[in-house]
PDB file of N, CA and C in Angstrom:
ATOM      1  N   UNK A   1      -1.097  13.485 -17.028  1.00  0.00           N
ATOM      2  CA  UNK A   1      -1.352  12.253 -17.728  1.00  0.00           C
ATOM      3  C   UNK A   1      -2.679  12.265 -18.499  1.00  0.00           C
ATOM      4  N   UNK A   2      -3.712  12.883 -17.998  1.00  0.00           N
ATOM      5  CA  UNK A   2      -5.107  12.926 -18.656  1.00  0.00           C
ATOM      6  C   UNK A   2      -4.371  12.836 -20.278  1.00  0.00           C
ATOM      7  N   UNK A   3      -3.466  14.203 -21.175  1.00  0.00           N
ATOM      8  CA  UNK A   3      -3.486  14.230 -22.254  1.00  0.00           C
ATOM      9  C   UNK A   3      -2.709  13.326 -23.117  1.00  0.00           C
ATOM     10  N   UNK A   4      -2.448  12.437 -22.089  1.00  0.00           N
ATOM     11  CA  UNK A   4      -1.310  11.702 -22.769  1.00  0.00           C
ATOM     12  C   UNK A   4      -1.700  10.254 -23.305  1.00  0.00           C
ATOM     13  N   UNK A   5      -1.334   9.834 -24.404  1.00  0.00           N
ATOM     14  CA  UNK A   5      -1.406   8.411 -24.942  1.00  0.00           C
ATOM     15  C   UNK A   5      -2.101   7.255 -23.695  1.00  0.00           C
ATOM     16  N   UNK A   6      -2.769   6.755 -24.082  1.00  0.00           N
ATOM     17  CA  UNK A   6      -3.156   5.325 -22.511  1.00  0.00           C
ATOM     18  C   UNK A   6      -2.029   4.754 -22.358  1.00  0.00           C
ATOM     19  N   UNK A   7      -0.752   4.508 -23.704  1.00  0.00           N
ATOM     20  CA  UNK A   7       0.333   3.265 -23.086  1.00  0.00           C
ATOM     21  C   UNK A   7       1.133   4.190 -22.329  1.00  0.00           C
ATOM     22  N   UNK A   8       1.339   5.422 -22.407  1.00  0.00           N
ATOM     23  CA  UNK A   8       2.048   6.664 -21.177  1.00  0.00           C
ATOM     24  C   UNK A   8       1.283   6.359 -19.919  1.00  0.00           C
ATOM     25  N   UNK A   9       0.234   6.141 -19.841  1.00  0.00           N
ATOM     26  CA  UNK A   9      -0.310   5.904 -18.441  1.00  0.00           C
ATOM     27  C   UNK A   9      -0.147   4.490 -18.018  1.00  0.00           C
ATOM     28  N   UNK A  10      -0.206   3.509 -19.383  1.00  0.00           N
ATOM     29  CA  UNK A  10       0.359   2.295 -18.787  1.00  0.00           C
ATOM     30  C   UNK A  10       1.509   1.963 -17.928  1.00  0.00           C
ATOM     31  N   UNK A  11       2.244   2.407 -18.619  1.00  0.00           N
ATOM     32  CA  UNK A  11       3.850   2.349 -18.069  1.00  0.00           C
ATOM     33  C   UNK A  11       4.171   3.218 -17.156  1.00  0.00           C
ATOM     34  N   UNK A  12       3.534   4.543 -16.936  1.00  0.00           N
ATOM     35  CA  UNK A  12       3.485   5.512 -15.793  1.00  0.00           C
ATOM     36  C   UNK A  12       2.817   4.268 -14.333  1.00  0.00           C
ATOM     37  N   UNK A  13       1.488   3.694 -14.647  1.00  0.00           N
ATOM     38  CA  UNK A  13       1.342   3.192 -13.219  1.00  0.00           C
ATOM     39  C   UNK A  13       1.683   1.772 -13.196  1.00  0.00           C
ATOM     40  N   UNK A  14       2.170   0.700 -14.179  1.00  0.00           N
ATOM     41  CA  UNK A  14       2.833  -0.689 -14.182  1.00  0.00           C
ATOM     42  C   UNK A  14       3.698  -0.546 -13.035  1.00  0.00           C
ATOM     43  N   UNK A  15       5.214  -0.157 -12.825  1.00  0.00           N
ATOM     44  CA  UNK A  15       6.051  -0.019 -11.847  1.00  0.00           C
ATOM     45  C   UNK A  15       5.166   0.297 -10.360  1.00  0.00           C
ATOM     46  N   UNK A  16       4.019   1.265 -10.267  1.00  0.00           N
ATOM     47  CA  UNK A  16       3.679   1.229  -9.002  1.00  0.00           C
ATOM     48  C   UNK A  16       2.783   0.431  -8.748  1.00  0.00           C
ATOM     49  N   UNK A  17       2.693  -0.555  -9.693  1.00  0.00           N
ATOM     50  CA  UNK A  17       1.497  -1.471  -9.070  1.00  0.00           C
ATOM     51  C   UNK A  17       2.460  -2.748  -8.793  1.00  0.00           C
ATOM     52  N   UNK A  18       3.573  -2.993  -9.439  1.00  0.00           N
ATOM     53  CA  UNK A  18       5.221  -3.884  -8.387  1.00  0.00           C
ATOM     54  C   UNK A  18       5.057  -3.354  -7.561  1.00  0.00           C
ATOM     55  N   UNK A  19       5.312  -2.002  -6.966  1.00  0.00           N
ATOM     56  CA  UNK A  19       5.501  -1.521  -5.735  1.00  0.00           C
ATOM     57  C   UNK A  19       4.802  -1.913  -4.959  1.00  0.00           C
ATOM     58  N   UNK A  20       3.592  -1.596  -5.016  1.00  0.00           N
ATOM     59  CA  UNK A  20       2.323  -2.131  -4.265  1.00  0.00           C
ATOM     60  C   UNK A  20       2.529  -3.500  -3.645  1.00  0.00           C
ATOM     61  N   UNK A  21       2.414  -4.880  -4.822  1.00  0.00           N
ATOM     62  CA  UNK A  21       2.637  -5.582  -4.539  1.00  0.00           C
ATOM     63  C   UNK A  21       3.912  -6.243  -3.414  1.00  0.00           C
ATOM     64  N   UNK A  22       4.923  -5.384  -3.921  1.00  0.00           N
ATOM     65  CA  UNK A  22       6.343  -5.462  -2.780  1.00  0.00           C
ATOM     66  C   UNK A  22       5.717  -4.904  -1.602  1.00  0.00           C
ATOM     67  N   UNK A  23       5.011  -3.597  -1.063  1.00  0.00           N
ATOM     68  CA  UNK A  23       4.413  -3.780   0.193  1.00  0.00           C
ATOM     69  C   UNK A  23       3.683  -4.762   1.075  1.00  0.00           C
ATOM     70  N   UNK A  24       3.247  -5.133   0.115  1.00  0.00           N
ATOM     71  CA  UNK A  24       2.187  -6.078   0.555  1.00  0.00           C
ATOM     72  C   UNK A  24       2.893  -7.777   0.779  1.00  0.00           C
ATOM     73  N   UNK A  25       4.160  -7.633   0.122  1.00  0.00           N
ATOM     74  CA  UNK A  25       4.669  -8.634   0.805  1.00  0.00           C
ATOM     75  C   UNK A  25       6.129  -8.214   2.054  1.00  0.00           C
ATOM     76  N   UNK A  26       6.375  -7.383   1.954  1.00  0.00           N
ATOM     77  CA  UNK A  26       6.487  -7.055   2.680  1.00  0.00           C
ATOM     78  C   UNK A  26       5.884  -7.115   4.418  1.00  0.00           C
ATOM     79  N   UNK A  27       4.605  -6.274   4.380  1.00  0.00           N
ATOM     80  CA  UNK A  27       3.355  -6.080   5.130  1.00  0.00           C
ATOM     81  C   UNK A  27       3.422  -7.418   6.037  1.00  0.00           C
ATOM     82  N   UNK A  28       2.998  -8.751   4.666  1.00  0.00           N
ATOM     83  CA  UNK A  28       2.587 -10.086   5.216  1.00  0.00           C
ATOM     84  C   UNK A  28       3.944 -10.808   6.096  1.00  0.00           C
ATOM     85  N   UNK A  29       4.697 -10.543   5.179  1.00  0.00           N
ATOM     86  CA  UNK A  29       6.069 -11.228   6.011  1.00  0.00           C
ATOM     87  C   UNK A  29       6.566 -10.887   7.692  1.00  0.00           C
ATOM     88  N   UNK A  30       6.173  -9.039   7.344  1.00  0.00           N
ATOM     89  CA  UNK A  30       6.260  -8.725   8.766  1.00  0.00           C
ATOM     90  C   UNK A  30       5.660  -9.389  10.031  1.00  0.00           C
ATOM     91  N   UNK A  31       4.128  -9.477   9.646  1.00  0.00           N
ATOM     92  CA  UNK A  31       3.393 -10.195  10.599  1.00  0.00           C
ATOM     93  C   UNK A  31       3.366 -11.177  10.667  1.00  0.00           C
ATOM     94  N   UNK A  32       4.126 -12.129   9.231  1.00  0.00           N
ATOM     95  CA  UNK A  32       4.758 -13.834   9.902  1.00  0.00           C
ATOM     96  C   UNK A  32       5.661 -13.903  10.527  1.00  0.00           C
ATOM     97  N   UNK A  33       6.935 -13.032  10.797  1.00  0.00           N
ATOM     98  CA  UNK A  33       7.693 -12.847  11.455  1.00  0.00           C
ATOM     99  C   UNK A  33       7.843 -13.023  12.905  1.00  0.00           C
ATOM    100  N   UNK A  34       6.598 -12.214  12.953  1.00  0.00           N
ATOM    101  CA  UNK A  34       5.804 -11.426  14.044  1.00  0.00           C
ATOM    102  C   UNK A  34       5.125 -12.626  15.114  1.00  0.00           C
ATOM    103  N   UNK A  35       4.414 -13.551  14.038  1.00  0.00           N
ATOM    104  CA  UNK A  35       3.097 -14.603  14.926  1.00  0.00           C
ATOM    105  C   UNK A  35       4.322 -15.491  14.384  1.00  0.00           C
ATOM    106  N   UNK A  36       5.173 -15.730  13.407  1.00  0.00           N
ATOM    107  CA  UNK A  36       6.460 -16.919  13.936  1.00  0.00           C
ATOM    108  C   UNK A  36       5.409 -18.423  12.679  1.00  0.00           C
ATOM    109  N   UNK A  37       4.739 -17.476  11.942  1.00  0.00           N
ATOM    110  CA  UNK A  37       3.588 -18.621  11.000  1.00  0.00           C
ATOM    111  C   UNK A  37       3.476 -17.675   9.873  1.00  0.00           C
ATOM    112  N   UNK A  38       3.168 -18.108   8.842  1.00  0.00           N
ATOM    113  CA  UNK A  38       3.322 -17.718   7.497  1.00  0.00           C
ATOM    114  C   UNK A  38       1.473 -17.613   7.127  1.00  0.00           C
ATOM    115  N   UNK A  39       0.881 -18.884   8.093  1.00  0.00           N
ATOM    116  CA  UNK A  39      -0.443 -19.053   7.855  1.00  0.00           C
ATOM    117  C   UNK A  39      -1.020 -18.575   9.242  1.00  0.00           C
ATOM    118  N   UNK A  40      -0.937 -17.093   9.744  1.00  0.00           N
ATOM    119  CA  UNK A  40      -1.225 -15.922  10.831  1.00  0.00           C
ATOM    120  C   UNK A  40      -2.144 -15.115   9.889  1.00  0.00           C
ATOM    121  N   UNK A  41      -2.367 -15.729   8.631  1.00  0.00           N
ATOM    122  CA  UNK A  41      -3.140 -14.292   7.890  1.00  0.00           C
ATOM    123  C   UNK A  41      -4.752 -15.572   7.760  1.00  0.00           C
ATOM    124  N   UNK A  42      -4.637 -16.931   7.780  1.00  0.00           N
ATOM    125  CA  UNK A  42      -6.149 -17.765   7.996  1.00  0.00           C
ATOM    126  C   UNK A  42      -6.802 -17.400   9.440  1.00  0.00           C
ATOM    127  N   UNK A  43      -5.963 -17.475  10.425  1.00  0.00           N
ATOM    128  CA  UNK A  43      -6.735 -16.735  11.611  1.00  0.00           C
ATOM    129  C   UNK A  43      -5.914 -15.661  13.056  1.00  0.00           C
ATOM    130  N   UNK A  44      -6.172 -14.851  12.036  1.00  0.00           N
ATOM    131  CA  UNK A  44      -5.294 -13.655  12.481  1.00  0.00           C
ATOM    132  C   UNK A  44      -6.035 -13.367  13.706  1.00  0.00           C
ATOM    133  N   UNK A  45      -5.537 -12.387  14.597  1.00  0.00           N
ATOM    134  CA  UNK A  45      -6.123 -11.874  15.264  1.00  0.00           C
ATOM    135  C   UNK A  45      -6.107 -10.375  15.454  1.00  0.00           C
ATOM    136  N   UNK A  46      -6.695  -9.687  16.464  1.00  0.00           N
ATOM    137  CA  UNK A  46      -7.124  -7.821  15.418  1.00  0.00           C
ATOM    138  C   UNK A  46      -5.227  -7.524  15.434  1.00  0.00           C
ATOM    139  N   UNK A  47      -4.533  -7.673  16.238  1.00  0.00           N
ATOM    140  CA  UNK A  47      -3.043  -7.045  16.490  1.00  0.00           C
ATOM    141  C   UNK A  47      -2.581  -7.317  15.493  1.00  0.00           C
ATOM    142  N   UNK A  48      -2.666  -8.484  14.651  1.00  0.00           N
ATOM    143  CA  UNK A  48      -2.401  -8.884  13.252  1.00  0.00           C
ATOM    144  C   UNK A  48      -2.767  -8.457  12.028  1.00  0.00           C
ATOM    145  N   UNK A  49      -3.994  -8.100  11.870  1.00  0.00           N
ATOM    146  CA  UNK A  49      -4.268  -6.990  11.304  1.00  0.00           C
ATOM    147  C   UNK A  49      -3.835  -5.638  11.112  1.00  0.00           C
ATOM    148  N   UNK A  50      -4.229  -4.928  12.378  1.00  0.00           N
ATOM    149  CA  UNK A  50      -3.204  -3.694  12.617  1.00  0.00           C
ATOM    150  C   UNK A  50      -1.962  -3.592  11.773  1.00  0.00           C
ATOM    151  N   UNK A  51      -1.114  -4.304  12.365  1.00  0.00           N
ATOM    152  CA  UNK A  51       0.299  -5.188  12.246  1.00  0.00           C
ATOM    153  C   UNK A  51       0.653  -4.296  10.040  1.00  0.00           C
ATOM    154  N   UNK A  52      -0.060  -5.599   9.542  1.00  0.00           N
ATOM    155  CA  UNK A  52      -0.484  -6.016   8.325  1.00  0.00           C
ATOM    156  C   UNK A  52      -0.793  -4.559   7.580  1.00  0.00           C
ATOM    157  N   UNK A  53      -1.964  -3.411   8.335  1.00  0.00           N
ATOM    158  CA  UNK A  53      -2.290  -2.307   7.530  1.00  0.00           C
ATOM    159  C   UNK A  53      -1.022  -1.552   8.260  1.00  0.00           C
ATOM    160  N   UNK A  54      -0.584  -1.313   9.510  1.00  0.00           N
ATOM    161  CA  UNK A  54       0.570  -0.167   9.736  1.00  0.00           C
ATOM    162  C   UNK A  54       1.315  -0.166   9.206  1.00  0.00           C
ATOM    163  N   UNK A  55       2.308  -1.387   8.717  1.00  0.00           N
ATOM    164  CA  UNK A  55       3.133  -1.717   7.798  1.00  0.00           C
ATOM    165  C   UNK A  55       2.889  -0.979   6.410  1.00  0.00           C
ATOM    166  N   UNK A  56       2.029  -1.567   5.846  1.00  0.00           N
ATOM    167  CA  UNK A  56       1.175  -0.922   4.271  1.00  0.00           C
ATOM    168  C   UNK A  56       1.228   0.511   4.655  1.00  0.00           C
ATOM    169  N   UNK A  57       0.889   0.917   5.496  1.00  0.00           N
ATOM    170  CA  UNK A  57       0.911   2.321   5.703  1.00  0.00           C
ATOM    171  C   UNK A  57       2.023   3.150   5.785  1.00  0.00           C
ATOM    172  N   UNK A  58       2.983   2.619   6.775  1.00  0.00           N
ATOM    173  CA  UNK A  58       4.195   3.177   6.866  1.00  0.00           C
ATOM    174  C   UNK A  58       5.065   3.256   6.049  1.00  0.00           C
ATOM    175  N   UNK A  59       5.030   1.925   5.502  1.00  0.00           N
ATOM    176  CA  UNK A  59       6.300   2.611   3.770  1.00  0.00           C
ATOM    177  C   UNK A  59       5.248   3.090   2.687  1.00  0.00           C
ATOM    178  N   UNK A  60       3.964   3.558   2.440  1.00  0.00           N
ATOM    179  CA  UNK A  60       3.337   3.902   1.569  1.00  0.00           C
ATOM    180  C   UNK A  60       3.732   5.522   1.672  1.00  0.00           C
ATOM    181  N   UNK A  61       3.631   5.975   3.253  1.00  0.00           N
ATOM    182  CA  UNK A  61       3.926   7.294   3.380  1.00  0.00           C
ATOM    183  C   UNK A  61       5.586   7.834   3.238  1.00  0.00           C
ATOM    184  N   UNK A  62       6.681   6.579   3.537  1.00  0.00           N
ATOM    185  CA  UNK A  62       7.924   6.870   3.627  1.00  0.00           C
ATOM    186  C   UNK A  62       7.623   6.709   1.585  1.00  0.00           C
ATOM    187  N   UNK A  63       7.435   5.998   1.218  1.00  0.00           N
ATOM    188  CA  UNK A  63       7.835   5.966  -0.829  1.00  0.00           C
ATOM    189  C   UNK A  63       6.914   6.968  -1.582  1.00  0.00           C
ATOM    190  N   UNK A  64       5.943   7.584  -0.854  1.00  0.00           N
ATOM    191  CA  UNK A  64       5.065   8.841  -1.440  1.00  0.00           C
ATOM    192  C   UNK A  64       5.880  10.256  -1.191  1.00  0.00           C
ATOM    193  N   UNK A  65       6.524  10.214  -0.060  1.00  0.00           N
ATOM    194  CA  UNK A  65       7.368  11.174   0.377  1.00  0.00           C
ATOM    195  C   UNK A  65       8.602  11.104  -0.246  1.00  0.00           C
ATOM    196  N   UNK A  66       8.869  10.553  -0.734  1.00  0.00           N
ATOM    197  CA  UNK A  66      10.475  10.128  -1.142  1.00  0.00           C
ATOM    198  C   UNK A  66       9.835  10.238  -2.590  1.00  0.00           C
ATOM    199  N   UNK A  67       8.964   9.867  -3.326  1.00  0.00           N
ATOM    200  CA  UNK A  67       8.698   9.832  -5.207  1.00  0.00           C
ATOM    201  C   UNK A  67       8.446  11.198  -5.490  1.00  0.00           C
ATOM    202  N   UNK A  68       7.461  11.919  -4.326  1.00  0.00           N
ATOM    203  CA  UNK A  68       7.047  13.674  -4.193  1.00  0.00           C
ATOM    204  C   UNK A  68       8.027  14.818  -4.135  1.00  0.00           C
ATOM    205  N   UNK A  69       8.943  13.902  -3.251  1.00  0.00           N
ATOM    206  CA  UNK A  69      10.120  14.949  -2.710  1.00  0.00           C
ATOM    207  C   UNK A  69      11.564  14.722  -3.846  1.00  0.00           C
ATOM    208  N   UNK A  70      12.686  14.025  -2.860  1.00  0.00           N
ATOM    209  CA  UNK A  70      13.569  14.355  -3.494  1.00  0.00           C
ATOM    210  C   UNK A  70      13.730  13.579  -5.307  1.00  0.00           C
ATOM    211  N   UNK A  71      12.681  12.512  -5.107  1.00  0.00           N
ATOM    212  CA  UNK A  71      12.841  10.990  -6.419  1.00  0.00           C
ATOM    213  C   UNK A  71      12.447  12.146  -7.305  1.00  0.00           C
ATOM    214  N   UNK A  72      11.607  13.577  -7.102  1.00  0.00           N
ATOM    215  CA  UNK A  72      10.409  13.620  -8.202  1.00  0.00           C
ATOM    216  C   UNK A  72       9.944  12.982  -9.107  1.00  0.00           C
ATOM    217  N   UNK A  73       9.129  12.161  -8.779  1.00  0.00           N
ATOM    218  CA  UNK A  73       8.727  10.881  -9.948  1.00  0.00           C
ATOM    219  C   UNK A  73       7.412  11.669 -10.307  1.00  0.00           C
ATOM    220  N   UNK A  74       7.231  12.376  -9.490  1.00  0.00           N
ATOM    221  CA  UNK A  74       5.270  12.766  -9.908  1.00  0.00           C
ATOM    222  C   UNK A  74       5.007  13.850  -8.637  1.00  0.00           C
ATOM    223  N   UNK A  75       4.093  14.304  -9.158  1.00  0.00           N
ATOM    224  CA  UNK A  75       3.445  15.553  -8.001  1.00  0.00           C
ATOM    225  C   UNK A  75       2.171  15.439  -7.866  1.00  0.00           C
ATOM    226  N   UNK A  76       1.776  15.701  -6.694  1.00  0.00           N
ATOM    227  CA  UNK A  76       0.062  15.728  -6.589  1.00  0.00           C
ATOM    228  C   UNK A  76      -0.610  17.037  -7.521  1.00  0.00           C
ATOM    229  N   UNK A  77      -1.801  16.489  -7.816  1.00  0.00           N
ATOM    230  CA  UNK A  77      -2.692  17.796  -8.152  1.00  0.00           C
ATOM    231  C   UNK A  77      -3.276  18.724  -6.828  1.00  0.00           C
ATOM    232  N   UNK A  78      -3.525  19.833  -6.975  1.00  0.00           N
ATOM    233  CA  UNK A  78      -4.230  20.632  -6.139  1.00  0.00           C
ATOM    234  C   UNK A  78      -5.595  19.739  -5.549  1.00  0.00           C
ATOM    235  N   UNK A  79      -6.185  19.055  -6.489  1.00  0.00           N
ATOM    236  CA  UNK A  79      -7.577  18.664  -6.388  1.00  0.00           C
ATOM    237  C   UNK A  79      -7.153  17.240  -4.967  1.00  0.00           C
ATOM    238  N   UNK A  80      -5.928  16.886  -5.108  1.00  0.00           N
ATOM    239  CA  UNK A  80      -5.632  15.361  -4.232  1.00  0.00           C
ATOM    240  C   UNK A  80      -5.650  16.055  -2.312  1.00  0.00           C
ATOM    241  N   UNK A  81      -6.456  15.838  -1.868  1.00  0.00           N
ATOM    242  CA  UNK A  81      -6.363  16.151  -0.286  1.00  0.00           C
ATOM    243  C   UNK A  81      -5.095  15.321   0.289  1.00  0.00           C
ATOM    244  N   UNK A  82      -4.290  15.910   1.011  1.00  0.00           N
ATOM    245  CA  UNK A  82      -3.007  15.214   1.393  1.00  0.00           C
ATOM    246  C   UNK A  82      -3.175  15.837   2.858  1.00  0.00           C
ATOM    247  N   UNK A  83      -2.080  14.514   3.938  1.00  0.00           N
ATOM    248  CA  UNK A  83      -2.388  14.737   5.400  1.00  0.00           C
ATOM    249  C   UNK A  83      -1.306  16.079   5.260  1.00  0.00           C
ATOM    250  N   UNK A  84      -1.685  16.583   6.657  1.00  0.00           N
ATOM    251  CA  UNK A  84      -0.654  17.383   6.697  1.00  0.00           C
ATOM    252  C   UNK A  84       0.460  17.787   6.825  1.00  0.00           C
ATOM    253  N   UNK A  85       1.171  16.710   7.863  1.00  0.00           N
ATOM    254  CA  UNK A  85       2.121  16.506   8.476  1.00  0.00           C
ATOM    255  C   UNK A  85       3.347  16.429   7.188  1.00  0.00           C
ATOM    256  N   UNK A  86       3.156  15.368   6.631  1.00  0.00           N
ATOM    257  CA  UNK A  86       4.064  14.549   5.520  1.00  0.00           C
ATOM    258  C   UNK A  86       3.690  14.757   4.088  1.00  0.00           C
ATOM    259  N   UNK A  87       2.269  15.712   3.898  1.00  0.00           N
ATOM    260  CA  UNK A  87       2.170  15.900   2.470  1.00  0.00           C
ATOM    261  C   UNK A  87       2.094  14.699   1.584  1.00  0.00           C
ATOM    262  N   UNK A  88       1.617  13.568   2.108  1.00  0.00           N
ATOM    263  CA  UNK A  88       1.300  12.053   1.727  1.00  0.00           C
ATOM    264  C   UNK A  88      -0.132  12.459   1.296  1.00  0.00           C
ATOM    265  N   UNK A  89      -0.575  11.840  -0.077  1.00  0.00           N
ATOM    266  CA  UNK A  89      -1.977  12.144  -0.448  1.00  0.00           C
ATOM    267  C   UNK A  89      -3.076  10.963   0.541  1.00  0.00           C
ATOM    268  N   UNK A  90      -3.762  11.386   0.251  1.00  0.00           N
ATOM    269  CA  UNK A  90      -5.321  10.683   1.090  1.00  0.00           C
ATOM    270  C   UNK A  90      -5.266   9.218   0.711  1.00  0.00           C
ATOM    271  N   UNK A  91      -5.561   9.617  -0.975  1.00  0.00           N
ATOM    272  CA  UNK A  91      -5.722   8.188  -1.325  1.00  0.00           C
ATOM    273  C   UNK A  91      -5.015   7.394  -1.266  1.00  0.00           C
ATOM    274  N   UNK A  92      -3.716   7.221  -1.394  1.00  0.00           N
ATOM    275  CA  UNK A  92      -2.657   6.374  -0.951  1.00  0.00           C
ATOM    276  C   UNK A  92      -3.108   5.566   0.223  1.00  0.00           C
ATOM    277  N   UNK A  93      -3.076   6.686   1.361  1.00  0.00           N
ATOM    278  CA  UNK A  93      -3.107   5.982   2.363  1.00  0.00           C
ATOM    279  C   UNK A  93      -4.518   5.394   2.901  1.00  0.00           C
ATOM    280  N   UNK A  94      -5.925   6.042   2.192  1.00  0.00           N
ATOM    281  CA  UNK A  94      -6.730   4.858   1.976  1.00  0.00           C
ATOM    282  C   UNK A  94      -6.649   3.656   1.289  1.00  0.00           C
ATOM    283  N   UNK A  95      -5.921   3.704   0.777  1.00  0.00           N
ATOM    284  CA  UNK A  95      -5.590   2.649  -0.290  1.00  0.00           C
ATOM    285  C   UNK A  95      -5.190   1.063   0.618  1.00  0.00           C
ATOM    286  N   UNK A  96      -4.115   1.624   1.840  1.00  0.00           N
ATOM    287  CA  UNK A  96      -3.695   0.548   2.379  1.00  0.00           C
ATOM    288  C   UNK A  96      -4.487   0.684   3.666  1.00  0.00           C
ATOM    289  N   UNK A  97      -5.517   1.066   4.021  1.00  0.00           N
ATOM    290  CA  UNK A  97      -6.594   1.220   5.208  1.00  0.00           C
ATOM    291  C   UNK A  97      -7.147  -0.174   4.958  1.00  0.00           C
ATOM    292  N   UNK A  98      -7.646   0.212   3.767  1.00  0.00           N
ATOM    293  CA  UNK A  98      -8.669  -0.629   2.685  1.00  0.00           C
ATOM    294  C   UNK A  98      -8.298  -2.110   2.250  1.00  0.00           C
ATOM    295  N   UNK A  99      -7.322  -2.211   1.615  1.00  0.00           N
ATOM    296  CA  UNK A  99      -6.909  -3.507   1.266  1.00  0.00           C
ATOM    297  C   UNK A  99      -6.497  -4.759   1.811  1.00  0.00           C
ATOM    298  N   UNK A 100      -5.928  -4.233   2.686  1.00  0.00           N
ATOM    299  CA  UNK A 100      -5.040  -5.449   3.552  1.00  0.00           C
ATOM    300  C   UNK A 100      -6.501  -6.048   4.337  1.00  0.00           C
ATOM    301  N   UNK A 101      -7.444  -5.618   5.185  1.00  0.00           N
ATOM    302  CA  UNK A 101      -8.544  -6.184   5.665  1.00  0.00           C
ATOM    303  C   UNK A 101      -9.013  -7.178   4.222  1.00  0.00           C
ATOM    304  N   UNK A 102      -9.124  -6.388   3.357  1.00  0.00           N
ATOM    305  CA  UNK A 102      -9.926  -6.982   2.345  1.00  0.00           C
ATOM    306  C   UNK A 102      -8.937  -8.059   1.600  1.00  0.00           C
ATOM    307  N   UNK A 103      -7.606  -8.310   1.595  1.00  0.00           N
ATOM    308  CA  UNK A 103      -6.888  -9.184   1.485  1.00  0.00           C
ATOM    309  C   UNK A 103      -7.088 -10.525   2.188  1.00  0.00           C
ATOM    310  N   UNK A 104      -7.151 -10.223   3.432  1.00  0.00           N
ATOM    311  CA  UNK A 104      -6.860 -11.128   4.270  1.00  0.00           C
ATOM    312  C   UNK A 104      -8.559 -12.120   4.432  1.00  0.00           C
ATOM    313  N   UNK A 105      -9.587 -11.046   4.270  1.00  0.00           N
ATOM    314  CA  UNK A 105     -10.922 -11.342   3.697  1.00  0.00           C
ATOM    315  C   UNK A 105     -10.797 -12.511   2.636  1.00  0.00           C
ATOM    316  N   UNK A 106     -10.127 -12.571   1.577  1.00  0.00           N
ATOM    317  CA  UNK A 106      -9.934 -13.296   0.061  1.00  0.00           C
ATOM    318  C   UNK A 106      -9.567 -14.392   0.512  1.00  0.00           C
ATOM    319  N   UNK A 107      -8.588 -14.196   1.133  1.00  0.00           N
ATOM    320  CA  UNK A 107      -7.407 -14.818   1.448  1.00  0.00           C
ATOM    321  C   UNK A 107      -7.937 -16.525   2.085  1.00  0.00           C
ATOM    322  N   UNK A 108      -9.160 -15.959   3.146  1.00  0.00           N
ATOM    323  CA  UNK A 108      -9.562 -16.620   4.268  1.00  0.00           C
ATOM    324  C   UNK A 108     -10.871 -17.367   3.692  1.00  0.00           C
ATOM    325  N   UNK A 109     -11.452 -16.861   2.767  1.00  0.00           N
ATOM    326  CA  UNK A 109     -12.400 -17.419   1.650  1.00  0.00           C
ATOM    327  C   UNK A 109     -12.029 -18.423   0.636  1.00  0.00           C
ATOM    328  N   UNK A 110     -10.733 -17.959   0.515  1.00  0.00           N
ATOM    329  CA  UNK A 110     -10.042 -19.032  -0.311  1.00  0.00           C
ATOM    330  C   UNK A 110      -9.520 -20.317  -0.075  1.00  0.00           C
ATOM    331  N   UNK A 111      -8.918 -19.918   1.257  1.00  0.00           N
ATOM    332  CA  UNK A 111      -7.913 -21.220   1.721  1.00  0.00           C
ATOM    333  C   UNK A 111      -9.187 -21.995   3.155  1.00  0.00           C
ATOM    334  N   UNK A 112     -10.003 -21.209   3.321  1.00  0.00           N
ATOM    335  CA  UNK A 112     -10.997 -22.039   4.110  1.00  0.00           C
ATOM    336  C   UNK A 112     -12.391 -22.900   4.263  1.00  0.00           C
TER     337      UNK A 112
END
């Protein structure tokens, strides 16, 4: 992508930033499910959290594995450190380490 047009990179990462978003509701729904409250993300507690990033985590590594593998939508570079097990890149899965705390951070700033 480096050599390519910016609207090629537009439209290359638009669809995964839906995706994203579909995790993440996903993620939240799980753990309303879960605490049986929709508003479990104003005062969560740590299992809820957890909850919230394992989720983000677990289909980040099942749709990185599946776009890498058989989807080929894209391939890592040499330069991307990936775990070992599943060949899931790093950043991905910092990605949802990271956010969902910091979601629920916004979230709790906002509505409180």
């Amino acid at each position: 992508m480096p050599n390519e047009p910016h609207w090629v990179g537009v439209a290359a990462c638009t669809p995964a930033t839906f995706e994203d978003v579909a995790i993440s509701l996903v993620a939240f729904w799980s753990v309303a499910a879960l605490a049986r409250s929709r508003w479990w993300i104003i005062r969560s507690i740590p299992a809820q959290v957890v909850g919230f990033v394992a989720v983000g985590v677990v289909i980040t590594i099942m749709l990185e594995a599946l776009a890498t593998g058989p989807w080929e939508r894209w391939s890592y570079t040499p330069s991307m450190p990936t775990l070992p097990v599943t060949g899931t890149g790093i950043l991905p899965i910092f990605e949802w380490i990271l956010l969902p705390p910091l979601t629920i951070w916004f979230v709790r700033r906002q509505l409180t």
